[in-house]
N, C-alpha and C. Protein backbone atom coordinates (compact mmCIF):
# COMPACT_ATOMS: atom_id res chain seq x y z
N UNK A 1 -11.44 -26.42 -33.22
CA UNK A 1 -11.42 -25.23 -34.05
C UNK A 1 -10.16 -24.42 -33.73
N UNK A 2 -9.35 -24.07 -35.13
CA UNK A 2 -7.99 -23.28 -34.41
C UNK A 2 -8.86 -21.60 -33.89
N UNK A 3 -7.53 -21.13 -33.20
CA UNK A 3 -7.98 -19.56 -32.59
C UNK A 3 -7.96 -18.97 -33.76
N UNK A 4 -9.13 -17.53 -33.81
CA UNK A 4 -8.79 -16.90 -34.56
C UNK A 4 -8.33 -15.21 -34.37
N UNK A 5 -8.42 -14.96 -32.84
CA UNK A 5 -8.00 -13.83 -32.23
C UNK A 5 -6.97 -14.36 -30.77
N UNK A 6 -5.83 -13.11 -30.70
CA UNK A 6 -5.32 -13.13 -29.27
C UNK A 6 -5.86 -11.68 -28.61
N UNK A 7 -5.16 -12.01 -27.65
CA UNK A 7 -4.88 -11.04 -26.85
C UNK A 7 -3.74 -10.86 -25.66
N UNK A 8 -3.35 -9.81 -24.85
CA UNK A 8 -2.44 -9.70 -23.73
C UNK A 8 -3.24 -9.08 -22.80
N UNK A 9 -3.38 -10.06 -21.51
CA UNK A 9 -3.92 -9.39 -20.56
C UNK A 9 -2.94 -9.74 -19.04
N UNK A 10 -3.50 -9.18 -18.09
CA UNK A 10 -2.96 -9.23 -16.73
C UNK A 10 -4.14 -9.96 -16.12
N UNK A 11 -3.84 -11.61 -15.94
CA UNK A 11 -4.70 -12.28 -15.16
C UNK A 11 -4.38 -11.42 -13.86
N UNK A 12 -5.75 -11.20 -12.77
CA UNK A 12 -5.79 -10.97 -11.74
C UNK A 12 -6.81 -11.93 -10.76
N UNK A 13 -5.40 -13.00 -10.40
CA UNK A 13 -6.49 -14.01 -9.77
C UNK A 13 -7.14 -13.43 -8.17
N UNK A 14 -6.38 -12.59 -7.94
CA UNK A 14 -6.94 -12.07 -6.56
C UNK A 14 -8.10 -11.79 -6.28
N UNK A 15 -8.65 -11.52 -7.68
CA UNK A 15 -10.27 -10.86 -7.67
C UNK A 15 -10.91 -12.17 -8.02
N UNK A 16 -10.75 -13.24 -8.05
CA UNK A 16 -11.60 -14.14 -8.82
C UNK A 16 -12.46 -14.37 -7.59
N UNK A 17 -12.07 -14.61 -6.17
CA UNK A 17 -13.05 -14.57 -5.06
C UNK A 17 -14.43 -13.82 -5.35
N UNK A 18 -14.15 -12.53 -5.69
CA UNK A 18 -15.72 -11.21 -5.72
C UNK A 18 -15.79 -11.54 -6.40
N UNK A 19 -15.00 -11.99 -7.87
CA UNK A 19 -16.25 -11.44 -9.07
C UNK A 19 -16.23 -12.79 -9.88
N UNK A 20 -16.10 -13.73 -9.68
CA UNK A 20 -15.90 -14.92 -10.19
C UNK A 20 -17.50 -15.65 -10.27
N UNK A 21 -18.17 -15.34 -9.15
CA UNK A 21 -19.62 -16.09 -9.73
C UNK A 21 -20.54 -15.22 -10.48
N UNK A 22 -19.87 -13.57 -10.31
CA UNK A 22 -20.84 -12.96 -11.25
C UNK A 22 -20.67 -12.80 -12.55
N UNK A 23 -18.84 -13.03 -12.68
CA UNK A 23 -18.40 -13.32 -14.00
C UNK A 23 -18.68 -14.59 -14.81
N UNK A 24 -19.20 -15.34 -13.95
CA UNK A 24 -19.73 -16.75 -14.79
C UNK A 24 -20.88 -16.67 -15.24
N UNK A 25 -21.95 -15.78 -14.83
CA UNK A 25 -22.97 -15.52 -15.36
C UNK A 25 -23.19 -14.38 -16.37
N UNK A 26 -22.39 -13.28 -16.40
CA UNK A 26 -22.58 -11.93 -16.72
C UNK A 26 -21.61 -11.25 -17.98
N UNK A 27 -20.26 -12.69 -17.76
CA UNK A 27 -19.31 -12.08 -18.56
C UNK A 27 -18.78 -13.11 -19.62
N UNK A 28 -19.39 -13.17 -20.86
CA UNK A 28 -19.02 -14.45 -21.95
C UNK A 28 -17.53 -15.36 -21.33
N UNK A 29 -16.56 -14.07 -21.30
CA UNK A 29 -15.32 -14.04 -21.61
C UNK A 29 -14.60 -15.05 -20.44
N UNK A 30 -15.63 -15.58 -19.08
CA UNK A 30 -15.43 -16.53 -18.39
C UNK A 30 -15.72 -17.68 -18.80
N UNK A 31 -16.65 -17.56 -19.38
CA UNK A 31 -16.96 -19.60 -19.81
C UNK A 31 -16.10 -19.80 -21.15
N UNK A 32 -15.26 -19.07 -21.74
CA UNK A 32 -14.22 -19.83 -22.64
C UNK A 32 -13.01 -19.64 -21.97
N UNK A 33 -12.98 -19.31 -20.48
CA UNK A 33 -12.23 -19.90 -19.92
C UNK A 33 -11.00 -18.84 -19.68
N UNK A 34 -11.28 -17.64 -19.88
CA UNK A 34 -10.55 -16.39 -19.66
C UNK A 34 -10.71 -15.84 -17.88
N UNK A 35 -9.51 -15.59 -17.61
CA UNK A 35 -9.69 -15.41 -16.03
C UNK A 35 -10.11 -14.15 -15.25
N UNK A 36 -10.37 -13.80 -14.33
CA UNK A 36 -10.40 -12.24 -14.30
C UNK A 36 -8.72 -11.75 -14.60
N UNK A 37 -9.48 -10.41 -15.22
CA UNK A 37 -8.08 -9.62 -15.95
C UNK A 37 -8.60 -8.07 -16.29
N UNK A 38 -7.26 -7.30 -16.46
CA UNK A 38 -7.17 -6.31 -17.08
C UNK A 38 -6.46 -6.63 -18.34
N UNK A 39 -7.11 -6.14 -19.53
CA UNK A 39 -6.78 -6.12 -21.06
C UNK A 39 -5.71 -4.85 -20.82
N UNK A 40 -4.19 -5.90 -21.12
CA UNK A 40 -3.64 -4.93 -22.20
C UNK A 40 -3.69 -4.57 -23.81
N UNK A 41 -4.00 -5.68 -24.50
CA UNK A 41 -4.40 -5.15 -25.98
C UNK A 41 -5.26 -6.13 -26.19
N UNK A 42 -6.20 -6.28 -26.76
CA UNK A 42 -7.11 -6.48 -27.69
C UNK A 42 -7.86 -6.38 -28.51
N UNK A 43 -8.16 -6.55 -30.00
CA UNK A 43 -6.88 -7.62 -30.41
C UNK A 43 -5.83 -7.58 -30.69
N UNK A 44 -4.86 -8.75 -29.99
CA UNK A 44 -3.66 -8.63 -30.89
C UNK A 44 -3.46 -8.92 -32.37
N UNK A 45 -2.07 -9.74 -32.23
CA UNK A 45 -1.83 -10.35 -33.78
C UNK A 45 -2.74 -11.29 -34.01
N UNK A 46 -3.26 -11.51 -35.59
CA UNK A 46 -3.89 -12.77 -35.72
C UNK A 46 -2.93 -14.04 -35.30
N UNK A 47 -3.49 -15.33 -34.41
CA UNK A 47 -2.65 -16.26 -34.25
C UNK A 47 -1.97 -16.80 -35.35
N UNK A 48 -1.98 -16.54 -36.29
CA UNK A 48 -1.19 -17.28 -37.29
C UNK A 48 0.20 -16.39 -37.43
N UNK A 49 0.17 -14.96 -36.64
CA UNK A 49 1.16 -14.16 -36.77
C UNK A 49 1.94 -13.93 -35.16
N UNK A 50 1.92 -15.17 -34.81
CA UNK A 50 2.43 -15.50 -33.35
C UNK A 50 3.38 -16.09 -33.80
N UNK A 51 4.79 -15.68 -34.17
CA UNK A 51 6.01 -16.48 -34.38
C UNK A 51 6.89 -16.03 -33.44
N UNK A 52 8.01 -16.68 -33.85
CA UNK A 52 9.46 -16.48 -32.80
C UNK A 52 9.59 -14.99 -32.72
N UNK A 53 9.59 -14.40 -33.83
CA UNK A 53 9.77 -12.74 -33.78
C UNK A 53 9.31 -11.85 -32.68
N UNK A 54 7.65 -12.08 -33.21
CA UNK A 54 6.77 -11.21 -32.52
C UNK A 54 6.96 -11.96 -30.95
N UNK A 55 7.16 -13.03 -30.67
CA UNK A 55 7.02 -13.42 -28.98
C UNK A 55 8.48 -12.53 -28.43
N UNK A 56 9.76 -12.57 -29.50
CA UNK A 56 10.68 -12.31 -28.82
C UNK A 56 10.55 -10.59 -28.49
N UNK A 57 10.12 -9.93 -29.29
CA UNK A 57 10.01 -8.41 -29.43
C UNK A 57 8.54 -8.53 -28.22
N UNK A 58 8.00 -8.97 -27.55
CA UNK A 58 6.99 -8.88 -26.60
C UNK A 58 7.85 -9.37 -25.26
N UNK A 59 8.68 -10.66 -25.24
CA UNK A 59 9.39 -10.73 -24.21
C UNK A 59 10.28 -9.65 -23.90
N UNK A 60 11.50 -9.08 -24.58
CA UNK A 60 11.85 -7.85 -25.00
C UNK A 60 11.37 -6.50 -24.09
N UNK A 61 10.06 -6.31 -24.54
CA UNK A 61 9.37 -5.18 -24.40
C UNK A 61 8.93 -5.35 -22.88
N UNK A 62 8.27 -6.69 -22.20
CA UNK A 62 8.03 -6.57 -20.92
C UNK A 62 9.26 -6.89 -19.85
N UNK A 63 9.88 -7.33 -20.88
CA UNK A 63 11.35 -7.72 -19.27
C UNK A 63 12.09 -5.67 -18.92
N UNK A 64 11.85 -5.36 -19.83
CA UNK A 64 11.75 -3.95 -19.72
C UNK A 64 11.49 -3.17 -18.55
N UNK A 65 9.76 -3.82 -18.19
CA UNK A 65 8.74 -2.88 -17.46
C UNK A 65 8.92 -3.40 -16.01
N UNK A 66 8.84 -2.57 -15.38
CA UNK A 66 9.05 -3.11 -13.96
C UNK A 66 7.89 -4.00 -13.34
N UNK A 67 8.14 -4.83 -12.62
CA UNK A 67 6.43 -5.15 -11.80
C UNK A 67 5.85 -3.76 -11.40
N UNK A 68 4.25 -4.27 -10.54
CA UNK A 68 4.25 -3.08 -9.73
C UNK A 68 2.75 -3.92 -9.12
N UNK A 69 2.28 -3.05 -8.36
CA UNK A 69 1.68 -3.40 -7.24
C UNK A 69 0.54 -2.34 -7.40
N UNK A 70 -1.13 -3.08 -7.66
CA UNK A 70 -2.27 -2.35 -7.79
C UNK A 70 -3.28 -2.84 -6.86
N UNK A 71 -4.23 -1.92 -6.58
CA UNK A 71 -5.55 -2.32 -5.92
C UNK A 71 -6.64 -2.18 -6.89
N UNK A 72 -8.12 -2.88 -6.77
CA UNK A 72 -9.11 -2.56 -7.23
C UNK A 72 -9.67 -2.16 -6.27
N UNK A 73 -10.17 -0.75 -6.43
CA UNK A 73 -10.17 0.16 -5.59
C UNK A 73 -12.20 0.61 -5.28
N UNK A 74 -12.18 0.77 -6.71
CA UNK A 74 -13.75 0.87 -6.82
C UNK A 74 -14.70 0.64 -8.36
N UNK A 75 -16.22 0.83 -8.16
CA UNK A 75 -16.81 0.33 -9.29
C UNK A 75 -16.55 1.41 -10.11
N UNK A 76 -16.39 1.23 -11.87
CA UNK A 76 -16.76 1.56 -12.60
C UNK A 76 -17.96 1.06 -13.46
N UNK A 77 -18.29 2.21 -14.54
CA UNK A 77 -19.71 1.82 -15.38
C UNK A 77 -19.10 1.73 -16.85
N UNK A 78 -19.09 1.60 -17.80
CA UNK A 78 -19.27 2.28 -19.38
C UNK A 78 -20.83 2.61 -19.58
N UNK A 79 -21.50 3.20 -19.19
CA UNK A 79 -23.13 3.79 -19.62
C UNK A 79 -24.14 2.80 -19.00
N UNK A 80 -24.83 1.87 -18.74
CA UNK A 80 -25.55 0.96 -17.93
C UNK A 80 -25.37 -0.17 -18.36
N UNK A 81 -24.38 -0.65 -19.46
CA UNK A 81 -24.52 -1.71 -19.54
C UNK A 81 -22.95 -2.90 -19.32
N UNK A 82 -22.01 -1.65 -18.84
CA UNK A 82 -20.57 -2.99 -18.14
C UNK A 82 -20.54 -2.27 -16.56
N UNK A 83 -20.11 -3.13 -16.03
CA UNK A 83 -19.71 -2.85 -14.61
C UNK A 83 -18.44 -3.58 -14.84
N UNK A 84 -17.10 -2.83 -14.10
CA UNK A 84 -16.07 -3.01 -13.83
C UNK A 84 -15.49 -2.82 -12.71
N UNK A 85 -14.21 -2.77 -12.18
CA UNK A 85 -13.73 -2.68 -11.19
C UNK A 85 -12.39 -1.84 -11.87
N UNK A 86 -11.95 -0.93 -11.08
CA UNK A 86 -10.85 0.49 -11.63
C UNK A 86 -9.61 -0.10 -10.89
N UNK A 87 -8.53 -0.56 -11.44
CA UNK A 87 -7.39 -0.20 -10.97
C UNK A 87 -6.43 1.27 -10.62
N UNK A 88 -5.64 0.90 -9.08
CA UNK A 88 -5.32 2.48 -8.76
C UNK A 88 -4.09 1.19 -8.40
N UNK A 89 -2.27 2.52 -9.29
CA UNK A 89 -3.19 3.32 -9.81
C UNK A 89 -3.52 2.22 -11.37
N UNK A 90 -4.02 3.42 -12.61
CA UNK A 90 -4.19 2.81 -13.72
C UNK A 90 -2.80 2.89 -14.60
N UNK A 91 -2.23 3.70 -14.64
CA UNK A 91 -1.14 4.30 -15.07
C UNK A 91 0.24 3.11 -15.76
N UNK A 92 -0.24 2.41 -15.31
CA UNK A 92 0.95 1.13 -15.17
C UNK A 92 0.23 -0.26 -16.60
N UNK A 93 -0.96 -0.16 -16.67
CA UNK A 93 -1.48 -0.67 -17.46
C UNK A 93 -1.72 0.12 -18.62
N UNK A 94 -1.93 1.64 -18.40
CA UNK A 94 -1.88 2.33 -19.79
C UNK A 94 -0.70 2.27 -20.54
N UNK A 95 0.33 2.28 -19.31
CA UNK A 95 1.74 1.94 -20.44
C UNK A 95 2.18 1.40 -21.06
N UNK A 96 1.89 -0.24 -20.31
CA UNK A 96 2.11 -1.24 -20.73
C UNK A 96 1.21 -1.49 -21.73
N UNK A 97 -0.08 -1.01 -22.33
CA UNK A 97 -0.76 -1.12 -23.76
C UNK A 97 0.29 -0.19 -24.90
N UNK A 98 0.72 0.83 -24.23
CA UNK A 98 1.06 1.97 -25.46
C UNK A 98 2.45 0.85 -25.65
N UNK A 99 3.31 0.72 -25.35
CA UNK A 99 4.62 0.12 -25.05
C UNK A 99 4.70 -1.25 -26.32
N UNK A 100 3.08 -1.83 -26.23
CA UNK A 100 2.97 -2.73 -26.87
C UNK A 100 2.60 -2.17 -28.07
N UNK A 101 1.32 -1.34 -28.55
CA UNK A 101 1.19 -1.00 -29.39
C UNK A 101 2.45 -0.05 -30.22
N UNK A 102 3.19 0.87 -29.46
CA UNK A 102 4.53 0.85 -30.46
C UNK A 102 5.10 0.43 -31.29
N UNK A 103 5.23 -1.00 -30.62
CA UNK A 103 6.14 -2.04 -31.37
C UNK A 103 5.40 -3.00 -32.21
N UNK A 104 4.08 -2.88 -32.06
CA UNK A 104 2.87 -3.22 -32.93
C UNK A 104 1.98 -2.01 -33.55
N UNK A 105 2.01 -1.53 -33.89
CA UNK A 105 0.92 -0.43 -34.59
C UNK A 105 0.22 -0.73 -35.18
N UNK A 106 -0.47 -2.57 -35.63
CA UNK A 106 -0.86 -2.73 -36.88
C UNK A 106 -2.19 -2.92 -35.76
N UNK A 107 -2.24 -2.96 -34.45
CA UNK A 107 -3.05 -3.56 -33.40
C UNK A 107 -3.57 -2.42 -32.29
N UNK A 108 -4.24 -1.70 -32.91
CA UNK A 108 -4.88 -0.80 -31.73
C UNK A 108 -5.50 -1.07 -31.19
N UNK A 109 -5.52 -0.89 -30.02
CA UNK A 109 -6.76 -1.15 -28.72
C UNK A 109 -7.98 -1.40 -29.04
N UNK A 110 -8.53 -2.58 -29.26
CA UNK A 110 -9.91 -2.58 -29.27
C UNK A 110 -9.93 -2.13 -30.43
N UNK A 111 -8.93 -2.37 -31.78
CA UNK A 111 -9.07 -1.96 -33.04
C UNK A 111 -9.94 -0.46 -33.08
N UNK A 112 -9.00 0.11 -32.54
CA UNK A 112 -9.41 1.61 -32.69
C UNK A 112 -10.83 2.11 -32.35
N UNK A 113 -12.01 1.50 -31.38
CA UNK A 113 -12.97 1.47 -31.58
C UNK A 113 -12.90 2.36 -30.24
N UNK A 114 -12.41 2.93 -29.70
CA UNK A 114 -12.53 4.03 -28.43
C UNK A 114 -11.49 4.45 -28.37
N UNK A 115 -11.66 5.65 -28.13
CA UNK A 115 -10.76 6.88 -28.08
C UNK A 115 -9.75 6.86 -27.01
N UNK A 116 -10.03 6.64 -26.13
CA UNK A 116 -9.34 6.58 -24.99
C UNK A 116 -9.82 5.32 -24.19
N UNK A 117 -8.29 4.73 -24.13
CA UNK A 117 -8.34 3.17 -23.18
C UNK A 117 -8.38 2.95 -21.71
N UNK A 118 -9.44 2.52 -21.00
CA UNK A 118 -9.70 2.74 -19.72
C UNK A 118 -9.64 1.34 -19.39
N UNK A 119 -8.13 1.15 -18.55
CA UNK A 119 -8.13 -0.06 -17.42
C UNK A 119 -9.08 -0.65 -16.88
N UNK A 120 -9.80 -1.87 -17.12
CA UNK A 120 -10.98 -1.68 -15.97
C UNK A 120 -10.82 -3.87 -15.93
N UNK A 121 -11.39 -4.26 -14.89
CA UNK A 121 -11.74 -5.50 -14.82
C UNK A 121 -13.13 -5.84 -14.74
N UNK A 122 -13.11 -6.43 -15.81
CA UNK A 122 -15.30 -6.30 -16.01
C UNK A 122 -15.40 -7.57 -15.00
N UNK A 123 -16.86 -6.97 -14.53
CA UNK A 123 -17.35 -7.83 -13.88
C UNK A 123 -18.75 -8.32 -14.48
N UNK A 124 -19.12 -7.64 -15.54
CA UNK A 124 -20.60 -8.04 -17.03
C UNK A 124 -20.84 -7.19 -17.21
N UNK A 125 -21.36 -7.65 -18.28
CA UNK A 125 -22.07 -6.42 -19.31
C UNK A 125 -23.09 -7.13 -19.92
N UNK A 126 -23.95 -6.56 -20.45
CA UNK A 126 -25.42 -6.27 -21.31
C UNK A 126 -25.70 -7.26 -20.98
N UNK A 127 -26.31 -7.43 -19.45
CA UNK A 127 -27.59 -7.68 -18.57
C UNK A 127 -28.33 -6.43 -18.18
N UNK A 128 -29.46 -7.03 -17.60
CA UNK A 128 -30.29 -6.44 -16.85
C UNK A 128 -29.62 -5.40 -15.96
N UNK A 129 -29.58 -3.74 -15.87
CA UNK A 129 -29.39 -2.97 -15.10
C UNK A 129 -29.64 -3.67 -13.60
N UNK A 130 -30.73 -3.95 -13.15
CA UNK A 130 -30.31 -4.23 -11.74
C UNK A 130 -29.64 -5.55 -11.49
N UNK A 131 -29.34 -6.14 -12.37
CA UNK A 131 -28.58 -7.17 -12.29
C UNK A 131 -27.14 -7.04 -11.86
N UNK A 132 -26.84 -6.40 -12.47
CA UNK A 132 -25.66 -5.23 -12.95
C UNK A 132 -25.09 -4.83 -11.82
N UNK A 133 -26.26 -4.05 -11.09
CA UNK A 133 -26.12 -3.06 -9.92
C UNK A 133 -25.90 -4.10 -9.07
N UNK A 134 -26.93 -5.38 -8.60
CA UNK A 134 -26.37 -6.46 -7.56
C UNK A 134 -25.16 -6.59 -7.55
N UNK A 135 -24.30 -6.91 -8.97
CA UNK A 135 -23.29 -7.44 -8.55
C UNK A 135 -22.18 -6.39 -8.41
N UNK A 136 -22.46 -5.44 -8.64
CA UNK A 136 -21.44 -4.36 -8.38
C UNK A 136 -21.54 -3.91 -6.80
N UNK A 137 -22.96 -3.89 -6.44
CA UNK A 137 -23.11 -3.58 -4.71
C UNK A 137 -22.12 -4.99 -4.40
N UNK A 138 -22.85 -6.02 -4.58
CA UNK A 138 -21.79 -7.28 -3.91
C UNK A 138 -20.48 -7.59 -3.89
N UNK A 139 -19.86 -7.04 -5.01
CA UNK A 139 -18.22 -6.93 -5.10
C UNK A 139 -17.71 -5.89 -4.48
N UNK A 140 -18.54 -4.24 -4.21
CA UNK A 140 -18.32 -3.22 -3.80
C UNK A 140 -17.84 -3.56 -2.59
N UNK A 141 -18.35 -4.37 -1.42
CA UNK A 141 -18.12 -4.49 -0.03
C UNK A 141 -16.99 -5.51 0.37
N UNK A 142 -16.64 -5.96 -0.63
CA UNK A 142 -14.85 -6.57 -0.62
C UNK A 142 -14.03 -5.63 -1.15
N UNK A 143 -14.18 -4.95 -1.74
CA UNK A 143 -12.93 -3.93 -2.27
C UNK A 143 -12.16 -3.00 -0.73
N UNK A 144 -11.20 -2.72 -1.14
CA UNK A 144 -10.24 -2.80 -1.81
C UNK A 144 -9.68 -4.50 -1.97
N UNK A 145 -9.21 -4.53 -3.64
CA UNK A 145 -8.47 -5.88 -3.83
C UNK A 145 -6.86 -5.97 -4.33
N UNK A 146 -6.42 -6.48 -3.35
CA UNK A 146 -4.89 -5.85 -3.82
C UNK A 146 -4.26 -6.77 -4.70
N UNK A 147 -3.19 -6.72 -5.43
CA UNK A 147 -2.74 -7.41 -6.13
C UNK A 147 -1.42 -7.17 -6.98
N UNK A 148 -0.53 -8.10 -7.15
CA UNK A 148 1.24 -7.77 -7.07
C UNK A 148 1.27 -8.08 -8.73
N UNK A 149 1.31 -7.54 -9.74
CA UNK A 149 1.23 -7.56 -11.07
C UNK A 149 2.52 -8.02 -11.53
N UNK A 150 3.37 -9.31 -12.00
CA UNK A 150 4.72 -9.46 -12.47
C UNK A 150 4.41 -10.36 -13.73
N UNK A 151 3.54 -10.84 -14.40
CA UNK A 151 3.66 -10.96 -15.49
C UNK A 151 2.07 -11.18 -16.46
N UNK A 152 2.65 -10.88 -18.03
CA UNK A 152 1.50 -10.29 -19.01
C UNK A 152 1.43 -12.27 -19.52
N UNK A 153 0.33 -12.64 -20.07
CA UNK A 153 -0.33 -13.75 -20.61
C UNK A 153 -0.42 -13.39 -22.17
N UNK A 154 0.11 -14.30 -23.02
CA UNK A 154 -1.27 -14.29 -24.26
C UNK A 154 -1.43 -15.39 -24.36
N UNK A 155 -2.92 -15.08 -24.79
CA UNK A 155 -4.14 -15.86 -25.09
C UNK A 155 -4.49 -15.90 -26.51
N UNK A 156 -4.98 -17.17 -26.84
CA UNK A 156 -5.60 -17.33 -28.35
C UNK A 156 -6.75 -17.76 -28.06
N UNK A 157 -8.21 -17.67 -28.60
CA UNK A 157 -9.25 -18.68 -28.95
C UNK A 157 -10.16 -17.77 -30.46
N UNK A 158 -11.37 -18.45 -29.82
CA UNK A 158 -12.18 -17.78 -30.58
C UNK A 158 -13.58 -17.61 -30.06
N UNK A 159 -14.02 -16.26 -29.98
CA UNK A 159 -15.23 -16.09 -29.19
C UNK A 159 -16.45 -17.07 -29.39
N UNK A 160 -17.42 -17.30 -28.47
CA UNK A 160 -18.03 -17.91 -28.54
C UNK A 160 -17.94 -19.14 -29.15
N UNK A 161 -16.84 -19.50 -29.46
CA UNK A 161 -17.11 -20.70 -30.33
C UNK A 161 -15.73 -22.00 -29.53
N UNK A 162 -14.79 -21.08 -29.25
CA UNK A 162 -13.79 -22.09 -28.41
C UNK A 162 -13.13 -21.39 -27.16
N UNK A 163 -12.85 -22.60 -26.36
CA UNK A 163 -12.14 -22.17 -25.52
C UNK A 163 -10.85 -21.58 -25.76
N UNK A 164 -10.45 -20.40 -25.09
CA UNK A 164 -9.21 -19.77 -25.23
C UNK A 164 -7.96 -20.41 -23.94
N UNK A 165 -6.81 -20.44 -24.86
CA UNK A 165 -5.92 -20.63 -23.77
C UNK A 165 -4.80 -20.07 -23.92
N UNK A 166 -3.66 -20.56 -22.98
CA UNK A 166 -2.62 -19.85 -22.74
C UNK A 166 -1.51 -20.00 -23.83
N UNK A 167 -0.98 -18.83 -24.15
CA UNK A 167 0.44 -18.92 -25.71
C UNK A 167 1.50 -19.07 -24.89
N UNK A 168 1.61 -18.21 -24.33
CA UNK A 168 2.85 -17.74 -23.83
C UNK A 168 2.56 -16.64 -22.47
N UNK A 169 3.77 -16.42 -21.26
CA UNK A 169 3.37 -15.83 -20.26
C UNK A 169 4.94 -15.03 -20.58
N UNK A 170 4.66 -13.96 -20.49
CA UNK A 170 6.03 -12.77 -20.06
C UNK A 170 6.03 -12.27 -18.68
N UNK A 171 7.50 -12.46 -17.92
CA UNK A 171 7.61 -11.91 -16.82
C UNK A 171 7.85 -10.74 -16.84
N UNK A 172 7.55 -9.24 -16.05
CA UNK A 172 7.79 -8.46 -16.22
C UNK A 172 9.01 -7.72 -15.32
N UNK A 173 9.87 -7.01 -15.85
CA UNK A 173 10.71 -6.53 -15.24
C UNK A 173 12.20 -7.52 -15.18
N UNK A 174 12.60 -8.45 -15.99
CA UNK A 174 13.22 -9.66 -15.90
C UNK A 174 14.68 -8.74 -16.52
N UNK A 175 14.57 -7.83 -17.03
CA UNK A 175 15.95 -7.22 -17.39
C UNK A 175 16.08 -6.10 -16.25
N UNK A 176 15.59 -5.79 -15.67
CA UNK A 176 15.53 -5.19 -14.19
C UNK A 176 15.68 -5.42 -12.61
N UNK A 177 16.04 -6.81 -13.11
CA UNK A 177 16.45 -8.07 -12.20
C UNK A 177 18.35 -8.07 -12.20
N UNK A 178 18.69 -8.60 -13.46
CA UNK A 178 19.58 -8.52 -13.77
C UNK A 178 20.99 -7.70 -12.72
N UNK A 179 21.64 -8.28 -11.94
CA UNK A 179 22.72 -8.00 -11.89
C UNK A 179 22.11 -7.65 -9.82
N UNK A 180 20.60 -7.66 -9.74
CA UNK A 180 19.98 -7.97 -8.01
C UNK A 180 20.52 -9.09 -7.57
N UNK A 181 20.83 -9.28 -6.05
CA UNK A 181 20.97 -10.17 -5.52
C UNK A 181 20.20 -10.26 -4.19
């Protein structure tokens, strides 16, 4: 089946240790094969609007941004039914969404469906509250998780129905390199 959504996120394999067996149970977005991450946009372009253009104006836009260096620091909720993990700081991922959406406007966050975009690395959603709570106590006592952020992923699939994989990977900060030795 071709993809019928992307996205740009920041794989964070550092966390896959804590939250990797609760994300196999708790979080769809692991069994089609999505890694732990922080979402920078979703959705993006429809895959059929993944051409030379739009990759080059995204390479472009992240050779721009500098790396940078985050922890997952502690749990977050959205109301009882996601548990996440908060990047500190967050600041570096809010940018890197607005930065994108600029140069895309046709693609708001989560198609405009929340007001304000909160960094977070889910660890599940809509299970069982104490389900929930286990695995957030159990990831809680490994945190802090550190992790060196230098480049954004996109991804194509289609929910529930195919596995998603990798388009393209942007390094970040690659025009900020330039002229280091």
């Amino acid at each position: 089946m071709e993809p019928t959504q992307t996205a740009l996120i920041v794989p964070i394999p550092e966390a896959e240790a804590a939250v990797g067996r609760f994300r196999a149970s708790l979080d769809p977005a692991a069994s089609w094969g999505v890694p732990a991450h922080v979402t920078v946009l979703y959705p993006f372009l429809p895959p059929q609007q993944i051409n030379d253009q739009a990759l080059t104006v995204l390479r472009k836009t992240f050779a721009g941004i500098p790396r940078f260096d985050v922890a997952l620091t502690h749990i977050g909720w959205f109301g009882d039914t996601v548990v996440w993990l908060a990047p500190q700081p967050d600041h570096p991922f809010r940018d890197l969404t607005a930065a994108v959406w600029q140069r895309f406007p046709e693609t708001p966050p989560y198609a405009g469906a929340h007001a304000e975009v909160v960094p977070h690395l889910t660890i599940g959603h809509d299970a069982p509250k104490p389900t929930l709570s286990y695995a957030a106590e159990t990831v809680s006592a490994q945190l802090p998780i550190n992790a060196a952020v230098d480049m954004i992923r996109l991804i194509a699939g289609t929910p529930d129905l195919s596995p998603w994989r990798t388009v393209c990977e942007f390094p970040l900060g690659a025009d900020l390199l330039v002229g280091q030795s």
